[in-house]
C-alpha atoms as a PDB file:
ATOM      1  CA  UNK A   1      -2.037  -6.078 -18.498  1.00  0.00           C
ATOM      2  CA  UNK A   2      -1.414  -8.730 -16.230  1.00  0.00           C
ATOM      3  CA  UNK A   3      -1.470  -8.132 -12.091  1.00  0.00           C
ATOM      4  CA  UNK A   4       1.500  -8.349 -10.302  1.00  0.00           C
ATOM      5  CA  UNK A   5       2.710  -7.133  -7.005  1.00  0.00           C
ATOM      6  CA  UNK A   6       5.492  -4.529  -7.304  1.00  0.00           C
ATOM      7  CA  UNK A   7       8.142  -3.622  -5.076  1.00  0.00           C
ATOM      8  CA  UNK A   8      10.402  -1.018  -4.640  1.00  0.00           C
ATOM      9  CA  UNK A   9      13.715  -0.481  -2.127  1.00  0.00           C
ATOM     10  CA  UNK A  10      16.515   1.108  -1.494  1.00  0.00           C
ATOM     11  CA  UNK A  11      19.007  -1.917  -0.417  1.00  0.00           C
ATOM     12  CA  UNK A  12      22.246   0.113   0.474  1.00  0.00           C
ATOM     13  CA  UNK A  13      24.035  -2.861  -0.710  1.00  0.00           C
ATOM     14  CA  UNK A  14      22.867  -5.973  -2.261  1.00  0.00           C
ATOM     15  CA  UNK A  15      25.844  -8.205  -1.809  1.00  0.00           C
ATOM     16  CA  UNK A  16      25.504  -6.987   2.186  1.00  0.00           C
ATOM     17  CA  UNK A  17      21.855  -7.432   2.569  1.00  0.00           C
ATOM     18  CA  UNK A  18      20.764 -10.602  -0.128  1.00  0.00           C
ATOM     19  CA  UNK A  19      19.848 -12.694   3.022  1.00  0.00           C
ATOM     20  CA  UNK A  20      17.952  -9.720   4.425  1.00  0.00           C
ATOM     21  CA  UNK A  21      15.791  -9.203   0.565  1.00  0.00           C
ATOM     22  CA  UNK A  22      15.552 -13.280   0.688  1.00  0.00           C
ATOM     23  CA  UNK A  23      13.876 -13.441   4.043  1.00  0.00           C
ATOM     24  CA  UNK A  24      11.338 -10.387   3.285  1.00  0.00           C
ATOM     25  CA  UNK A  25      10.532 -11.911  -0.194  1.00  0.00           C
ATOM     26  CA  UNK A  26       9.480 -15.406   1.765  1.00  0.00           C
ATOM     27  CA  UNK A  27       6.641 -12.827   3.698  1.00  0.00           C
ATOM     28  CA  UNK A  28       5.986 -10.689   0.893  1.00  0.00           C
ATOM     29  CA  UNK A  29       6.533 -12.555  -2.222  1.00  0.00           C
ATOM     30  CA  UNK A  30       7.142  -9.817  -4.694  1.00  0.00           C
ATOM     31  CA  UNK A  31       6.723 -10.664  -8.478  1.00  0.00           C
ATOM     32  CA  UNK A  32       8.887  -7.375  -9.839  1.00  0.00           C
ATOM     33  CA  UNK A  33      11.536  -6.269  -7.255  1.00  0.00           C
ATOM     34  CA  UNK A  34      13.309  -2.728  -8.004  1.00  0.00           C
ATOM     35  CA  UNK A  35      15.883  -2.190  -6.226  1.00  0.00           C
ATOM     36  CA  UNK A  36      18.389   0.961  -5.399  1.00  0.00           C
ATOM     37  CA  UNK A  37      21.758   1.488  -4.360  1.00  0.00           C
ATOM     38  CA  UNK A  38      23.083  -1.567  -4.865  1.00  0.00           C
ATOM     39  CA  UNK A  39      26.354  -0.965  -4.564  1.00  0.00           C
ATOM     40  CA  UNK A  40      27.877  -3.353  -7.594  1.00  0.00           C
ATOM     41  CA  UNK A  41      29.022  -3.983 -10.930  1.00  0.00           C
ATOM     42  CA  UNK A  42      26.514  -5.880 -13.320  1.00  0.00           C
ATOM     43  CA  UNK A  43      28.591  -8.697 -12.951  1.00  0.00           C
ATOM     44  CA  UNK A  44      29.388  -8.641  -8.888  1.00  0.00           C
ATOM     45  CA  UNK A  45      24.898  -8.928  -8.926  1.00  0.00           C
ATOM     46  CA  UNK A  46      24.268 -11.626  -6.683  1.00  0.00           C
ATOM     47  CA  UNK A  47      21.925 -12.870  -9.171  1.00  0.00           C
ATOM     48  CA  UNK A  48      22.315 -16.874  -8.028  1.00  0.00           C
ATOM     49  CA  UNK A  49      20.326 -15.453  -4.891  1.00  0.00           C
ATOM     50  CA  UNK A  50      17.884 -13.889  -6.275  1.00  0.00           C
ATOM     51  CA  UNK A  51      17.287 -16.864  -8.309  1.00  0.00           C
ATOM     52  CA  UNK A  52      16.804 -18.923  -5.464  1.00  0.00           C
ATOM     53  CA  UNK A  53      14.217 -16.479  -4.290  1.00  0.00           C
ATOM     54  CA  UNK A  54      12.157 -17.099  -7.413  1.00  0.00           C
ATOM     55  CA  UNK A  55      13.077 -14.765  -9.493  1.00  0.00           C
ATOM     56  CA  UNK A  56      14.010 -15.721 -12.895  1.00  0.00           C
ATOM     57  CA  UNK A  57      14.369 -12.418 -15.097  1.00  0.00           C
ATOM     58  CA  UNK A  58      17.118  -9.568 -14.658  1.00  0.00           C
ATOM     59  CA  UNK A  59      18.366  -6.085 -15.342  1.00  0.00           C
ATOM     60  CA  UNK A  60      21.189  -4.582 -13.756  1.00  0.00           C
ATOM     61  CA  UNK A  61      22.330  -1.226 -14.095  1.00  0.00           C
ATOM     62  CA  UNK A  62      25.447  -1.448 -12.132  1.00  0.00           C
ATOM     63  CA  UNK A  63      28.741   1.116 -11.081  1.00  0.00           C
ATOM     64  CA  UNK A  64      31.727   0.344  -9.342  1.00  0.00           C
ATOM     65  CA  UNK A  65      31.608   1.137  -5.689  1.00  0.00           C
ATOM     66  CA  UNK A  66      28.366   2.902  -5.231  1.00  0.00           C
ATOM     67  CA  UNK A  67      24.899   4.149  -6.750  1.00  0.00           C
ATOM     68  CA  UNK A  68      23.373   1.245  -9.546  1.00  0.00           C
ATOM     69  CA  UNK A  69      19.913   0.376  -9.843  1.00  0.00           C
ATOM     70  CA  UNK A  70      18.558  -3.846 -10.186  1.00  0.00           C
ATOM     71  CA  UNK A  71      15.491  -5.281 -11.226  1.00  0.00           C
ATOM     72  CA  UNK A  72      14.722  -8.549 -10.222  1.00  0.00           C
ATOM     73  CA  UNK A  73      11.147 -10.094 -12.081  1.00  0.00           C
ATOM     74  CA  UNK A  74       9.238 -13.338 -12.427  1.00  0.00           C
ATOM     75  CA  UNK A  75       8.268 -11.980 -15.666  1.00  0.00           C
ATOM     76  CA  UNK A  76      10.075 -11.394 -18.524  1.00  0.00           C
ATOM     77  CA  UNK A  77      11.958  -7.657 -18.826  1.00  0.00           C
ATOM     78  CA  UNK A  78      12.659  -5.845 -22.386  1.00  0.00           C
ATOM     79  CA  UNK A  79      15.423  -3.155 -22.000  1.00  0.00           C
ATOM     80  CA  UNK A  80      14.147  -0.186 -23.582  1.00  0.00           C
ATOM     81  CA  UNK A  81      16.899   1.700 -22.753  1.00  0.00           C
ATOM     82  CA  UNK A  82      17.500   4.502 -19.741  1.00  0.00           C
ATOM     83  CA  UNK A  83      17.396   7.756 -21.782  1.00  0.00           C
ATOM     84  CA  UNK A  84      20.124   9.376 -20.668  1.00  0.00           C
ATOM     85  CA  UNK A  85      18.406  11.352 -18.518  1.00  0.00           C
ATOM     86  CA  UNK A  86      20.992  11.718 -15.611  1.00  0.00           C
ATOM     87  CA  UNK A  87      22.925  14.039 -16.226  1.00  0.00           C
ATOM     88  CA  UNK A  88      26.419  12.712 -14.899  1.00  0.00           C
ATOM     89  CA  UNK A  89      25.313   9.143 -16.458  1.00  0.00           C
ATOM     90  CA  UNK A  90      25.431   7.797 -13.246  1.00  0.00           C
ATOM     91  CA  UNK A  91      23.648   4.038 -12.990  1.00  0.00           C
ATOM     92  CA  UNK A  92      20.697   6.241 -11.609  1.00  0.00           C
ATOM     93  CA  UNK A  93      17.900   5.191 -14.187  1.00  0.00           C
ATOM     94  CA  UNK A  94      16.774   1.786 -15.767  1.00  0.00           C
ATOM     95  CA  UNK A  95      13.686   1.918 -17.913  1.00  0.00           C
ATOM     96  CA  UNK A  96      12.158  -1.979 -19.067  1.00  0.00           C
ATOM     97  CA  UNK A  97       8.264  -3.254 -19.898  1.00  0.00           C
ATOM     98  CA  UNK A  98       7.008  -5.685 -17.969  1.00  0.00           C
ATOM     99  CA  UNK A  99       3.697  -7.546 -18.606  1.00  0.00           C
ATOM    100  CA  UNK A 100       2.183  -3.939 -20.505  1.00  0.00           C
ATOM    101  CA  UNK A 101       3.767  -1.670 -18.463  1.00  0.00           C
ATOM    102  CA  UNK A 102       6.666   0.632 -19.037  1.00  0.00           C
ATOM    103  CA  UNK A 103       8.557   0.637 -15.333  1.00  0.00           C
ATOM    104  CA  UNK A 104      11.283   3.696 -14.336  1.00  0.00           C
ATOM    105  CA  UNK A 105      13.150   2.326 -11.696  1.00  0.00           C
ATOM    106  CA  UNK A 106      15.056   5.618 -10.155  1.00  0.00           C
ATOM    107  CA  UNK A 107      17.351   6.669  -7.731  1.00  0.00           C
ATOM    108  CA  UNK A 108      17.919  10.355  -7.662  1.00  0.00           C
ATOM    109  CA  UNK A 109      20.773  12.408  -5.971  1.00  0.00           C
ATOM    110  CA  UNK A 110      20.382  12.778  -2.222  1.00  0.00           C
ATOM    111  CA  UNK A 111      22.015  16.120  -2.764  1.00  0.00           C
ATOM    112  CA  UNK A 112      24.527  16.569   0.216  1.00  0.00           C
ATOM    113  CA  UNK A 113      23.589  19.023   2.961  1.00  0.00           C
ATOM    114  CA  UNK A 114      23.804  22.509   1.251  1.00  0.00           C
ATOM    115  CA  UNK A 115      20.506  22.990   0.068  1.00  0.00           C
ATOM    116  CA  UNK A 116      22.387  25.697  -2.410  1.00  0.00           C
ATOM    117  CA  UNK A 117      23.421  24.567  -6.027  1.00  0.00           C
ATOM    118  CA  UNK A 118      25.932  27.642  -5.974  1.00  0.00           C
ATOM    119  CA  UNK A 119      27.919  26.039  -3.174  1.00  0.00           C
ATOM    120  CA  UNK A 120      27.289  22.421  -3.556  1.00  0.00           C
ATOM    121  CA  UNK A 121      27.426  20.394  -6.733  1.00  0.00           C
ATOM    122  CA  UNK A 122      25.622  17.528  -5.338  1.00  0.00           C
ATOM    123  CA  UNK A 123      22.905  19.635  -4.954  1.00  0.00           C
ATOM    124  CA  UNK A 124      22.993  21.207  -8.831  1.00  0.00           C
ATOM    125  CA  UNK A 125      23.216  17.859  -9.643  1.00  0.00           C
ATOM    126  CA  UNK A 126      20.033  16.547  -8.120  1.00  0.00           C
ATOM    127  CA  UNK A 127      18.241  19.662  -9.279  1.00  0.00           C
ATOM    128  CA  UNK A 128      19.112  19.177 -13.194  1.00  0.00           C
ATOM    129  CA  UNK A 129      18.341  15.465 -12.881  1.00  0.00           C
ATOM    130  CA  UNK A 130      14.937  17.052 -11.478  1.00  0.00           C
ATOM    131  CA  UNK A 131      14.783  19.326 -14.756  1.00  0.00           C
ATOM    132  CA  UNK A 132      15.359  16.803 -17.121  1.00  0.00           C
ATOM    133  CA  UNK A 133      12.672  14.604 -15.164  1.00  0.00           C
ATOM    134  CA  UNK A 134       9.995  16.974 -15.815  1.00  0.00           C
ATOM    135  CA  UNK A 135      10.747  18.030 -19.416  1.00  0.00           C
ATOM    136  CA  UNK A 136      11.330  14.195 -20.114  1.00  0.00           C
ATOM    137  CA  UNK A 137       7.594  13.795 -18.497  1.00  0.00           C
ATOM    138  CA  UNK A 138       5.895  16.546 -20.195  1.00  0.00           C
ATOM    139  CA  UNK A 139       6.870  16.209 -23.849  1.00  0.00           C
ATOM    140  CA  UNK A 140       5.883  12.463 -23.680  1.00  0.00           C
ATOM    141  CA  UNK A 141       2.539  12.841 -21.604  1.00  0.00           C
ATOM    142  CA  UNK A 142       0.478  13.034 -24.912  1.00  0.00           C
ATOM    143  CA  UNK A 143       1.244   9.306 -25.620  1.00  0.00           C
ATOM    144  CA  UNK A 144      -0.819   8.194 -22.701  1.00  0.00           C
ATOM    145  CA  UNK A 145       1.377   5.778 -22.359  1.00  0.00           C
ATOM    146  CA  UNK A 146       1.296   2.910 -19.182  1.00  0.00           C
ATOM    147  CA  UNK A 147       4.269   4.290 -17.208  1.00  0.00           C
ATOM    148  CA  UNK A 148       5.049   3.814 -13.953  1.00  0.00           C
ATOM    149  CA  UNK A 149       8.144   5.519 -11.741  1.00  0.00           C
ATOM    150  CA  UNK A 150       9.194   3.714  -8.940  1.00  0.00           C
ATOM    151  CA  UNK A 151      12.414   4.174  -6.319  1.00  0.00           C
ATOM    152  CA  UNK A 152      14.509   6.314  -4.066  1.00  0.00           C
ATOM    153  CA  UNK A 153      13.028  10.081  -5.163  1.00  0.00           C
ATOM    154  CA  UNK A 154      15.371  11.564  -2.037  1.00  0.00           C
ATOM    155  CA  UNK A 155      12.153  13.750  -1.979  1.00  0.00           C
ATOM    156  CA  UNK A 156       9.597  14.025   1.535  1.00  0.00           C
ATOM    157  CA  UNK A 157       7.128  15.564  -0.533  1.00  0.00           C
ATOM    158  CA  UNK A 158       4.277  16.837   1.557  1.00  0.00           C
ATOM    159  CA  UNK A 159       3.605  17.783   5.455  1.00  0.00           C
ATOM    160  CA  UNK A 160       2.995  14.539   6.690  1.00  0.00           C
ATOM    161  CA  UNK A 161       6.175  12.753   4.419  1.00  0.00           C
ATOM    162  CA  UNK A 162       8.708  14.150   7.196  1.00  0.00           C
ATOM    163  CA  UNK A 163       8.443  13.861  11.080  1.00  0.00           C
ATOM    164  CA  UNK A 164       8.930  17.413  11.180  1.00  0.00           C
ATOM    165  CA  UNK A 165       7.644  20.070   8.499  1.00  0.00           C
ATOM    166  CA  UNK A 166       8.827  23.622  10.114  1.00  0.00           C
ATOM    167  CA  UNK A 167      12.183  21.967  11.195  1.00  0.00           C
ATOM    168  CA  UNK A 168      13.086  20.215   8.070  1.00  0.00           C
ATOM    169  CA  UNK A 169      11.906  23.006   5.377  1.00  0.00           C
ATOM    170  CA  UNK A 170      15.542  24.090   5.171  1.00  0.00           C
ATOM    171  CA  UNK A 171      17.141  20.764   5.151  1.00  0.00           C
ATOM    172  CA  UNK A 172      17.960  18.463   1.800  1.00  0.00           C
ATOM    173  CA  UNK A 173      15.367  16.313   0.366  1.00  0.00           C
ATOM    174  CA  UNK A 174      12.413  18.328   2.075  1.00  0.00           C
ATOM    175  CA  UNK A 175      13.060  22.110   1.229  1.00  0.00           C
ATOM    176  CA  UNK A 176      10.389  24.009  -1.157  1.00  0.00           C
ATOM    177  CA  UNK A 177      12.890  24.081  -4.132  1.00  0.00           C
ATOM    178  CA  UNK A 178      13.212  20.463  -4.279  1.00  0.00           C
ATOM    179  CA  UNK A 179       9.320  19.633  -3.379  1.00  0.00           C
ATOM    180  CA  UNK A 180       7.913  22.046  -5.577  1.00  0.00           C
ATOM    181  CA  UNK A 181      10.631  20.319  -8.681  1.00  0.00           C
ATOM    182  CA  UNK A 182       9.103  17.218  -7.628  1.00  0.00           C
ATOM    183  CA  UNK A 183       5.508  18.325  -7.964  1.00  0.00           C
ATOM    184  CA  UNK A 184       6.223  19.588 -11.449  1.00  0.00           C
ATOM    185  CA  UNK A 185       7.441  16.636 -12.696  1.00  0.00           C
ATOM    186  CA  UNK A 186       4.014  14.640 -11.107  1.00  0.00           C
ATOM    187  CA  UNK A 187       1.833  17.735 -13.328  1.00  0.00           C
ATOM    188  CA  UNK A 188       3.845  17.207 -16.073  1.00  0.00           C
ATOM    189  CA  UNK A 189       3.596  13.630 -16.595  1.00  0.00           C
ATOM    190  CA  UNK A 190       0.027  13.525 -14.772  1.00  0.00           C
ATOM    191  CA  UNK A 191       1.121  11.083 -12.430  1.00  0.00           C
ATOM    192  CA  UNK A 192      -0.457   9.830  -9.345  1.00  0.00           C
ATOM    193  CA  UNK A 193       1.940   9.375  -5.787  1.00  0.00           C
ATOM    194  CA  UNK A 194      -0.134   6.113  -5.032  1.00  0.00           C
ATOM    195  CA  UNK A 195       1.110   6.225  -1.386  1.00  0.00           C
ATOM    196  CA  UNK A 196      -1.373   9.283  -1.325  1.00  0.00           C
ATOM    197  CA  UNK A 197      -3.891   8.157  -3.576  1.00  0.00           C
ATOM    198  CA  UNK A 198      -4.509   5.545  -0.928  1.00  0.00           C
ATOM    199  CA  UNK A 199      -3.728   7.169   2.405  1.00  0.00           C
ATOM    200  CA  UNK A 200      -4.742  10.784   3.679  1.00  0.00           C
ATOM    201  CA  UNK A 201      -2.486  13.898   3.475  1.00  0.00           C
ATOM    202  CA  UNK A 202      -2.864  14.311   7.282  1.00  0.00           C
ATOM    203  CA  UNK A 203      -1.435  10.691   8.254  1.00  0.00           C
ATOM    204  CA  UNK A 204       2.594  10.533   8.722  1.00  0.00           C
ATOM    205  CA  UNK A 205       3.623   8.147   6.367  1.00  0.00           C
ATOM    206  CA  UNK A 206       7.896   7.458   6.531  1.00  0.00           C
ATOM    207  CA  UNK A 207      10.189   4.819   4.145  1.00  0.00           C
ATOM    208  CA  UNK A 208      13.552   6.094   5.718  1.00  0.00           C
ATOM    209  CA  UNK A 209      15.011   6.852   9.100  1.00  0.00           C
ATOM    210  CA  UNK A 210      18.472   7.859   9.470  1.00  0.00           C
ATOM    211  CA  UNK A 211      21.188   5.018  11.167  1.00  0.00           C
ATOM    212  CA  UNK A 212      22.076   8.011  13.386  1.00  0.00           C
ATOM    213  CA  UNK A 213      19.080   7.334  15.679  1.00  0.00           C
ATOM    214  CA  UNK A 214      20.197   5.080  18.818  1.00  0.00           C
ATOM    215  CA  UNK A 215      16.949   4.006  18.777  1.00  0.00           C
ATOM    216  CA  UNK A 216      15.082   4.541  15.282  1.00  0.00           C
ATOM    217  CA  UNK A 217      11.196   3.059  16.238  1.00  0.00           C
ATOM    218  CA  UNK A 218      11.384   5.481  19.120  1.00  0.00           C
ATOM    219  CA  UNK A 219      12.772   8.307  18.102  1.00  0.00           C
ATOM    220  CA  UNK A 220      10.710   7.747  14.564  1.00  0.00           C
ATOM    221  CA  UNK A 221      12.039  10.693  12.866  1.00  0.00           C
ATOM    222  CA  UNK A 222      11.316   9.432   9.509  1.00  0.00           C
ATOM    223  CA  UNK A 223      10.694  11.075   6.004  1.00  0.00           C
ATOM    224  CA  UNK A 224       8.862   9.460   2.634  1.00  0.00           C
ATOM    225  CA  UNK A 225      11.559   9.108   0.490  1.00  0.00           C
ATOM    226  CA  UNK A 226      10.630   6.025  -1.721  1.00  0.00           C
ATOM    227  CA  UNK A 227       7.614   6.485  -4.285  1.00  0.00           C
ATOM    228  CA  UNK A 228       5.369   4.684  -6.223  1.00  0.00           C
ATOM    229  CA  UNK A 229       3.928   6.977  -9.062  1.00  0.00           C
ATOM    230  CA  UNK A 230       1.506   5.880 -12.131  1.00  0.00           C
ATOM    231  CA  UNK A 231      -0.079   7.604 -15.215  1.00  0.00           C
ATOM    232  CA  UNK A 232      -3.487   7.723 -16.069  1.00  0.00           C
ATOM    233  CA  UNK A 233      -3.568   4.828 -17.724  1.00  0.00           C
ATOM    234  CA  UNK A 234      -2.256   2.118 -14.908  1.00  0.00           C
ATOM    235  CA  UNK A 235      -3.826   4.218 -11.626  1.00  0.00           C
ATOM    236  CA  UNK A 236      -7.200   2.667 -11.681  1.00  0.00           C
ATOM    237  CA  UNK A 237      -5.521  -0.916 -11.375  1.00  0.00           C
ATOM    238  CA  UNK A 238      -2.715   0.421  -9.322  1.00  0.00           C
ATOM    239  CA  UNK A 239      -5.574   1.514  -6.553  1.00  0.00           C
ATOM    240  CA  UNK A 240      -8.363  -1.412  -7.011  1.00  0.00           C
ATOM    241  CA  UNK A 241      -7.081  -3.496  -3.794  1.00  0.00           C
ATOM    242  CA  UNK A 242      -7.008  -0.132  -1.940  1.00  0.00           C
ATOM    243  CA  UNK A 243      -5.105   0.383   1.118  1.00  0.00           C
ATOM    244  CA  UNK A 244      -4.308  -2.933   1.586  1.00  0.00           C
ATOM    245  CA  UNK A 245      -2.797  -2.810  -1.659  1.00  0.00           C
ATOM    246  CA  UNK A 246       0.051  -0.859  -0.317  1.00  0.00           C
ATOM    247  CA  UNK A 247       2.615  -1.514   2.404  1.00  0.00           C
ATOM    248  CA  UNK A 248       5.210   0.320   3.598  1.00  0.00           C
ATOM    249  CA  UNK A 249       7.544  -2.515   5.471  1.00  0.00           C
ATOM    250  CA  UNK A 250       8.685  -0.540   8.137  1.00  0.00           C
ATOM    251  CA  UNK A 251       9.455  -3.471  10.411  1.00  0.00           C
ATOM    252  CA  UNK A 252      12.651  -4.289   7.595  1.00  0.00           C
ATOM    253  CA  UNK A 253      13.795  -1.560   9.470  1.00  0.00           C
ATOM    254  CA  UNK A 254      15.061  -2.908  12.899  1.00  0.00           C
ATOM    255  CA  UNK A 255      16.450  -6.205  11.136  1.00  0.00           C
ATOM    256  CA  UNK A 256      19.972  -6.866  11.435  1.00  0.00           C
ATOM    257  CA  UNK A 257      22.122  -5.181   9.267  1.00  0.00           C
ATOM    258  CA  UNK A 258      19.243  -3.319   8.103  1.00  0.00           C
ATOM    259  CA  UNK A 259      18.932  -0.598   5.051  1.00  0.00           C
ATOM    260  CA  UNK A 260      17.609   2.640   6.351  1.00  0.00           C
ATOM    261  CA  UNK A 261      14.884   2.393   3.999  1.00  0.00           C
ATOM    262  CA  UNK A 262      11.905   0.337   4.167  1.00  0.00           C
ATOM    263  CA  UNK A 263      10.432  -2.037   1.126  1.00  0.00           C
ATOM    264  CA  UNK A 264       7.034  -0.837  -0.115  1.00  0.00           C
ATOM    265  CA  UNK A 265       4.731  -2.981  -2.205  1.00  0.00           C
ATOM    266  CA  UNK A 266       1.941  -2.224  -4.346  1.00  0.00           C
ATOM    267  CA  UNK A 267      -0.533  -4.606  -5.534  1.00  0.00           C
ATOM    268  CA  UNK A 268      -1.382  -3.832  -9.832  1.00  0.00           C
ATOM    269  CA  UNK A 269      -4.679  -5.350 -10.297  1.00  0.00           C
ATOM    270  CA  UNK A 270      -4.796  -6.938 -13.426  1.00  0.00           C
END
């Protein structure tokens, strides 16, 4: 397997914000960029941009008017195909290998604000994409195969993923049912949440604060929402540079015209 620097973001956008990615990729110089939310048909993909930004290889995963998932690679990309694995075949999923390893790039239901499947069907829906996550994960774990999930999980995970853990147990993407469906599907597929591999439980770590904030960096009432997960087989590169190896890009933040989530790298030794 070859090293490469991975990123991950939620762009809310990518016609909107290409200027925005171009200017962070001249600092961080990404060599596989996954992107969520982009907010386009394949064909509306501002892929001339990207192009200009160094990338070279594709794969778009695109819906009219919202959702759709990109990558954009300096190495070649073979579509192996999303799975079906959301279950209102939403452009939620793309699945392609790059340089030895088999990348998920995800973007899971946010779930609306009824944390109650019964009364919301947003919610239902993000729970049975969770359910097909984790039986998808556990029936293929005995391949040892080198996957590794990246993107927009919706999910603050742990204590420290949320500015507030008592206040925000009964509020969507942080409430027991939907962290403990999360943790399955890491068991189930063995995975390691590199972000925590590489930095202690007890130290806040936030991707996302909401555009309702007047003033976001003060208020900083963030939550984890964007992951970086690897099997057993790609962890040990996926941690050799450490800490340093990881960066959330929280300053992306309080651009102009920002996304509400951050970019986060990882460095994959090779």
């Amino acid at each position: 397997m070859t090293g490469f620097t991975l990123a991950t973001w939620n762009i809310n956008s990518v016609r909107l914000r290409a200027p925005l990615v171009a200017e962070w990729v001249s600092q961080a110089d990404p060599d596989v960029l996954c992107l969520q939310e982009i907010k386009c048909q394949n064909h509306e993909f501002p892929e001339e941009a990207f192009r200009e930004m160094g990338f070279s290889h594709f794969h778009v995963r695109g819906q009219k008017g919202m959702h759709g998932v990109a990558i954009a690679s300096k190495f070649p990309l073979e579509d192996i195909g999303d799975e079906g694995l959301c279950p209102r075949e939403e452009a939620r999923h793309q699945r392609v290998m790059v340089e030895g390893v088999e990348l998920h790039n995800f973007y899971i239901p946010a779930g609306g604000d009824e944390p109650d499947p019964e009364t919301n069907p947003r919610f239902a829906h993000k729970m049975e994409f969770l359910a097909r996550l984790e039986t998808y994960f556990r029936e293929r774990r005995a391949e040892n195969a080198p996957l590794v999930l990246v993107g927009d999980f919706n999910i603050a995970p742990y204590e420290h993923d949320v500015w507030s853990h008592k206040q925000l147990l009964k509020v969507v993407s942080h409430t027991p049912v939907e962290t403990d469906a999360l943790e399955r599907i890491r068991q189930a597929g063995d995975f390691a949440d590199i972000a925590r591999e590489l930095i202690p439980m007890d130290e806040k770590v936030y991707t996302w604060w909401s555009y309702r904030a007047r003033d976001w960096r003060k208020a900083n009432r963030g939550r984890r929402l964007d992951h970086i997960w690897t099997a057993p087989g790609v962890t040990a590169q996926a941690t050799a540079a450490g800490r340093d190896g990881f960066k959330v890009w929280e300053d992306l933040r309080g651009y102009e015209k920002p996304s509400d989530h951050a970019p986060v790298t990882l460095k994959i030794e090779g």
